[in-house]
Protein backbone atom coordinates (compact mmCIF):
# COMPACT_ATOMS: atom_id res chain seq x y z
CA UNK A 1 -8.88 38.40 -45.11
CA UNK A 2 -6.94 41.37 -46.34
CA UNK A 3 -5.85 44.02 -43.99
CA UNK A 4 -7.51 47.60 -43.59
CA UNK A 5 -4.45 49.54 -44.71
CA UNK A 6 -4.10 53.39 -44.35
CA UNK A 7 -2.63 54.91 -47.14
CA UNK A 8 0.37 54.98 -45.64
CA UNK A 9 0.84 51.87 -45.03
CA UNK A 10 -0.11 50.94 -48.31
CA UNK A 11 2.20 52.77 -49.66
CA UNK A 12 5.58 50.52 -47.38
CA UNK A 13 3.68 47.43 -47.98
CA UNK A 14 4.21 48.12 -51.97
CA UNK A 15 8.08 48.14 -51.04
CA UNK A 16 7.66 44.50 -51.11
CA UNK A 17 9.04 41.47 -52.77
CA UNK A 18 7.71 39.01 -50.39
CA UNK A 19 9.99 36.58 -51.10
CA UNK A 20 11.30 32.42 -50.71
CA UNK A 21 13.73 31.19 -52.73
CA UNK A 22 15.18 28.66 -50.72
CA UNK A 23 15.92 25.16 -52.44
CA UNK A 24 13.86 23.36 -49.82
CA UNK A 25 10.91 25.21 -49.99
CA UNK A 26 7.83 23.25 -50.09
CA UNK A 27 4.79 23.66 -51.99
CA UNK A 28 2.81 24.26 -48.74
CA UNK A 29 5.22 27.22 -48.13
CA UNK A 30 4.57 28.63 -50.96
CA UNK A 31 0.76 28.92 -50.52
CA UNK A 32 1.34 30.01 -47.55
CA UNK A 33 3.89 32.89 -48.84
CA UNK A 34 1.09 33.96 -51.30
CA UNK A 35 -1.45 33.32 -48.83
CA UNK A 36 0.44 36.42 -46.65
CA UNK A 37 1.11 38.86 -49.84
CA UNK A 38 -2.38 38.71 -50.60
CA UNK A 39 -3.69 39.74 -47.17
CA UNK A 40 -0.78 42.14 -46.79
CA UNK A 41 -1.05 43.56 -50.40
CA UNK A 42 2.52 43.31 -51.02
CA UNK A 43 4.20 44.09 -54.34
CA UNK A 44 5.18 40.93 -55.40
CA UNK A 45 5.81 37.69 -54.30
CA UNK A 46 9.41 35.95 -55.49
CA UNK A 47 10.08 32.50 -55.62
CA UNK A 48 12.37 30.06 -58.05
CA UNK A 49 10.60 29.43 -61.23
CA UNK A 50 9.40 26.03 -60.41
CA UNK A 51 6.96 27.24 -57.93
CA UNK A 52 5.26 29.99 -60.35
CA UNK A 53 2.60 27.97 -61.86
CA UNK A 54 1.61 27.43 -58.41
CA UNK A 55 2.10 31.04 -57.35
CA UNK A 56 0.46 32.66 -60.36
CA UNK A 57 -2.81 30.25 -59.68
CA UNK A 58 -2.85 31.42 -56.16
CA UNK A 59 -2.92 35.27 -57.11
CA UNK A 60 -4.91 35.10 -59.80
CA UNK A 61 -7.54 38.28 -59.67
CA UNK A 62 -5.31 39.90 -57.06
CA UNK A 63 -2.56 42.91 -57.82
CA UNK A 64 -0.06 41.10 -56.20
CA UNK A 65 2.81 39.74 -59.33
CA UNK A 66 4.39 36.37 -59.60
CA UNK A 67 8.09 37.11 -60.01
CA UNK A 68 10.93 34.85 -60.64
CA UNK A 69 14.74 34.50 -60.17
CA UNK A 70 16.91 33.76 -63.12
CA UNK A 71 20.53 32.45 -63.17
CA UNK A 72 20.26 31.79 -59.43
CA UNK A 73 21.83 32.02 -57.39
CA UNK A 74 25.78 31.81 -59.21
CA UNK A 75 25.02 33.61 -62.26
CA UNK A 76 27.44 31.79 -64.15
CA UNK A 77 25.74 29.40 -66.88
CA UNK A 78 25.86 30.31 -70.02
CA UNK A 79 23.49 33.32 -71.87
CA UNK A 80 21.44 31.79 -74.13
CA UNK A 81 20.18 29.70 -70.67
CA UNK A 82 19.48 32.36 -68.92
CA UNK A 83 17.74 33.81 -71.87
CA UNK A 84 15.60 30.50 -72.10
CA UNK A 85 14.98 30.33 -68.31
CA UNK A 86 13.34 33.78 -68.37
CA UNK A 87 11.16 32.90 -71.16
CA UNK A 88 9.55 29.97 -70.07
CA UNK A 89 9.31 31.53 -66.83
CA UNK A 90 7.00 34.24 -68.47
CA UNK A 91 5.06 31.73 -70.50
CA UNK A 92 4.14 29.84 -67.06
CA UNK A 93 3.18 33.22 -65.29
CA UNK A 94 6.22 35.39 -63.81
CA UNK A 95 5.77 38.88 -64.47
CA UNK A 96 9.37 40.21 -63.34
CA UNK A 97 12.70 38.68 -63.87
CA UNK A 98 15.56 38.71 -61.36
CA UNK A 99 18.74 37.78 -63.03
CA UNK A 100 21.97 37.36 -61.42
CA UNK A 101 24.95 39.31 -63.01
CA UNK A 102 27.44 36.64 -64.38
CA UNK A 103 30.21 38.10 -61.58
CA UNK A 104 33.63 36.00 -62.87
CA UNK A 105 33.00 38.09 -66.60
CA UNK A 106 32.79 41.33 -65.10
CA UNK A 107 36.11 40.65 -62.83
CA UNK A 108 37.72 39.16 -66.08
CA UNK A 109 36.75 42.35 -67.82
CA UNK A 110 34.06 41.08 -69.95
CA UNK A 111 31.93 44.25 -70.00
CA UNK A 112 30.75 43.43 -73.31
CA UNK A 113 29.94 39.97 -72.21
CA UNK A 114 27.81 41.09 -69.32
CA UNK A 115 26.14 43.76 -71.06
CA UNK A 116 24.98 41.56 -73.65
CA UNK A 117 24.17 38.66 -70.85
CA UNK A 118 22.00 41.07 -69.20
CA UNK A 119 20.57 42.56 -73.18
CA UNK A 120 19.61 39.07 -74.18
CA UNK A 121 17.33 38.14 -70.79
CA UNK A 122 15.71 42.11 -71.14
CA UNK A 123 15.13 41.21 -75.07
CA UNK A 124 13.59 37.25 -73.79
CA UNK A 125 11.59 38.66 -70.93
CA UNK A 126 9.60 40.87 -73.12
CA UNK A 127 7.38 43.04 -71.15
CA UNK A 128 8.49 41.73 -68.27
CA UNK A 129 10.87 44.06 -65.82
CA UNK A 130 14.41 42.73 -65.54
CA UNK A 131 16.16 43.34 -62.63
CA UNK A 132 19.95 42.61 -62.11
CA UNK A 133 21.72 41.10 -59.54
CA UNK A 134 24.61 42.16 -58.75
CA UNK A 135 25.37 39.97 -55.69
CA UNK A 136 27.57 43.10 -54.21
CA UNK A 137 29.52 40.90 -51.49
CA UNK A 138 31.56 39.76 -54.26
CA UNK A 139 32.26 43.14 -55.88
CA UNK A 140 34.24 46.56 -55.00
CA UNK A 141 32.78 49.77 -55.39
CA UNK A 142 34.36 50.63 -58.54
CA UNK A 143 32.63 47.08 -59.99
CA UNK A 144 29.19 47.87 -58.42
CA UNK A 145 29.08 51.31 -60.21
CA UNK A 146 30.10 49.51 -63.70
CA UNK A 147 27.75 46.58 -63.40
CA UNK A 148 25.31 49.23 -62.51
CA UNK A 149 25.80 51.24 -65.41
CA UNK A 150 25.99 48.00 -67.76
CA UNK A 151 22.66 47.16 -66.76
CA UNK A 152 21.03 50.37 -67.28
CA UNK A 153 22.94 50.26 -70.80
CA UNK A 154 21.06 46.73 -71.26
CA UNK A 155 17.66 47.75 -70.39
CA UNK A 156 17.29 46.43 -67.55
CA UNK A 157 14.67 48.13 -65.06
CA UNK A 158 16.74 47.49 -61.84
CA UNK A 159 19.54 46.65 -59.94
CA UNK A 160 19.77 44.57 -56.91
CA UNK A 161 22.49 43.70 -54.63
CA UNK A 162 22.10 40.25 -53.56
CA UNK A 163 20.51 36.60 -53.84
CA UNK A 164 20.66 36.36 -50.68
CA UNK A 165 23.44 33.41 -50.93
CA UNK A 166 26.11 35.53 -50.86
CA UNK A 167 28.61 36.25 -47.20
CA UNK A 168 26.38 39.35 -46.90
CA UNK A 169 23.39 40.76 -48.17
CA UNK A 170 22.37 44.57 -48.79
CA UNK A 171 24.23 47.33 -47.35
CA UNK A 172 23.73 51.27 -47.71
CA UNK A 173 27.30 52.11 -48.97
CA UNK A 174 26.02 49.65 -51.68
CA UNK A 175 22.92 51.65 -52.28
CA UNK A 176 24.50 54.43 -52.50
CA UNK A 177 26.88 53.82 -55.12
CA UNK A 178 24.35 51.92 -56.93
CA UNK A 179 22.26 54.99 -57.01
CA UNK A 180 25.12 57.56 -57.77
CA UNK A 181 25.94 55.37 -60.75
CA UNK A 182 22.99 55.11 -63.04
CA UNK A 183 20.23 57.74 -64.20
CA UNK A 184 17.42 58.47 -62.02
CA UNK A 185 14.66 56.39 -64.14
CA UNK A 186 16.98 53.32 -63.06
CA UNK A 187 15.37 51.73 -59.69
CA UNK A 188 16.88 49.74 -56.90
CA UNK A 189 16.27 46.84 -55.10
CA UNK A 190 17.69 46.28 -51.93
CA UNK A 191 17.72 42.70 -50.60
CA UNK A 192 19.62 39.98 -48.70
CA UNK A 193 19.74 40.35 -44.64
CA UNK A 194 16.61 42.76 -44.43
CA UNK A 195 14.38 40.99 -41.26
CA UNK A 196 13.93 44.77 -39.43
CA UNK A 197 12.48 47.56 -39.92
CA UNK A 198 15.50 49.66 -39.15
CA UNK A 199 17.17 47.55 -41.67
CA UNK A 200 14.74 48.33 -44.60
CA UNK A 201 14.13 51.93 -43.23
CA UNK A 202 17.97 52.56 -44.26
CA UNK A 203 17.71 50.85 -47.49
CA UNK A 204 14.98 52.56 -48.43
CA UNK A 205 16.35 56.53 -47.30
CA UNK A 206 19.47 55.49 -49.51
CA UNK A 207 17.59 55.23 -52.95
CA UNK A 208 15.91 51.52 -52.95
CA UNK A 209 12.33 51.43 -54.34
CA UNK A 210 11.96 47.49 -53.80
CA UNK A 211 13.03 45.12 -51.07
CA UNK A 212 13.19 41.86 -50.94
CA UNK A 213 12.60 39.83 -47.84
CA UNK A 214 11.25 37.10 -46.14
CA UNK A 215 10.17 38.93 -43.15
CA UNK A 216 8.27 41.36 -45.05
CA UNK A 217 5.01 40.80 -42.55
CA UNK A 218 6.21 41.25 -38.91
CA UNK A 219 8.43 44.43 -40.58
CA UNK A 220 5.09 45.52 -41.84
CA UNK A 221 4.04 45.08 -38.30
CA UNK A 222 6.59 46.73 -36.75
CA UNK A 223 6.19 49.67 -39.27
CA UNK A 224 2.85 50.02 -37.97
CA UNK A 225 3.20 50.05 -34.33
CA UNK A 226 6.01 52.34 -34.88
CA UNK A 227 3.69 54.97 -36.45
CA UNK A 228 0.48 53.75 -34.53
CA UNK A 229 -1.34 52.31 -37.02
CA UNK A 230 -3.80 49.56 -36.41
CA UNK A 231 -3.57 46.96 -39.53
């Protein structure tokens, strides 16, 4: 049964990528994964693309997207794969792509290379949103702010910080220069690490307009018990 949510509430749920991506992950996870962002009306629901024939079935007739990873979680193989992956993603049902920045080209120097890495997924994925990876951990400030701006040159929709894979996830100084780099039509996701509300809270006061997380429903819960809302 889906939850009575004030408008409010609404409104943090949609910060949502409700999200599993772990190689283990069984199909009975997954339905149960869908099972939550239905009744909790998140944004999305993320998982690796073998799972999104399953996932699209289960939320079918609801306004909660399918999304996919692409490239994950090394974002090292070679374009025209990634390009490939995201398309037969969409054809099966994912209605976002999250593609991981190919991080040993941009600390070799090949801008071009990623810019045109991240061009040829945007171009494959159609109408899809593409959001980039950046997997921050592995990058200093000065390369977050140019894989930022590379992406927005691209097309892409957003930038991320992390798979989630990485030695750390999100962090606000990441945000931050995320969001000081690119125009303000280009969004952010913040994900990796986020299982509290404080944690997404931060994220979000820094310039994210997604998150991605696995503990999206007891931070929905704590959300509402911290502003007394029944759900």
């Amino acid at each position: 049964m889906t939850i009575a949510h004030t408008k409010e509430s609404l409104q943090f749920a949609k910060f949502f990528d409700h999200t599993l991506l772990k190689p283990e992950a069984t199909a009975a996870q997954i339905e149960t994964l869908c099972l939550e962002a239905r009744q909790n009306l998140f944004y999305t629901v993320c998982v690796n693309a073998g799972w999104i024939p399953l996932a699209s079935s289960l939320l079918k007739g609801t306004d909660v997207l399918p999304i996919t990873v692409v490239g994950f979680p090394l974002g090292a193989t070679l374009t025209r794969a990634k390009a490939l992956e995201a398309e037969e993603a969409i054809k099966v049902g994912a209605r976002e792509i999250d593609m991981v920045l190919n991080v040993g080209w941009l600390k070799s120097g090949r801008a071009n290379d990623c810019e045109k890495d991240i061009r040829d997924v945007v171009k494959a994925s159609g109408q899809a949103s593409v959001k980039v990876i950046l997997e921050t951990s592995l990058l200093d400030t000065e390369e977050i702010a140019l894989a930022s701006r590379l992406s927005e040159a691209a097309g892409a929709a957003f930038i991320k910080t992390s798979t989630g894979f990485g030695s750390r996830g999100a962090s606000r100084d990441d945000i931050l220069t995320m969001r000081s780099s690119v125009s303000p039509k280009m969004l952010i996701k913040a994900s990796g690490g986020l299982r509290t509300l404080d944690a997404v809270e931060t994220m979000i006061a820094a310039g994210a307009s997604r998150v991605g997380s696995s503990s999206s429903v007891q931070i929905l819960r704590d959300w509402a018990q911290k502003n007394g809302v029944a759900l």
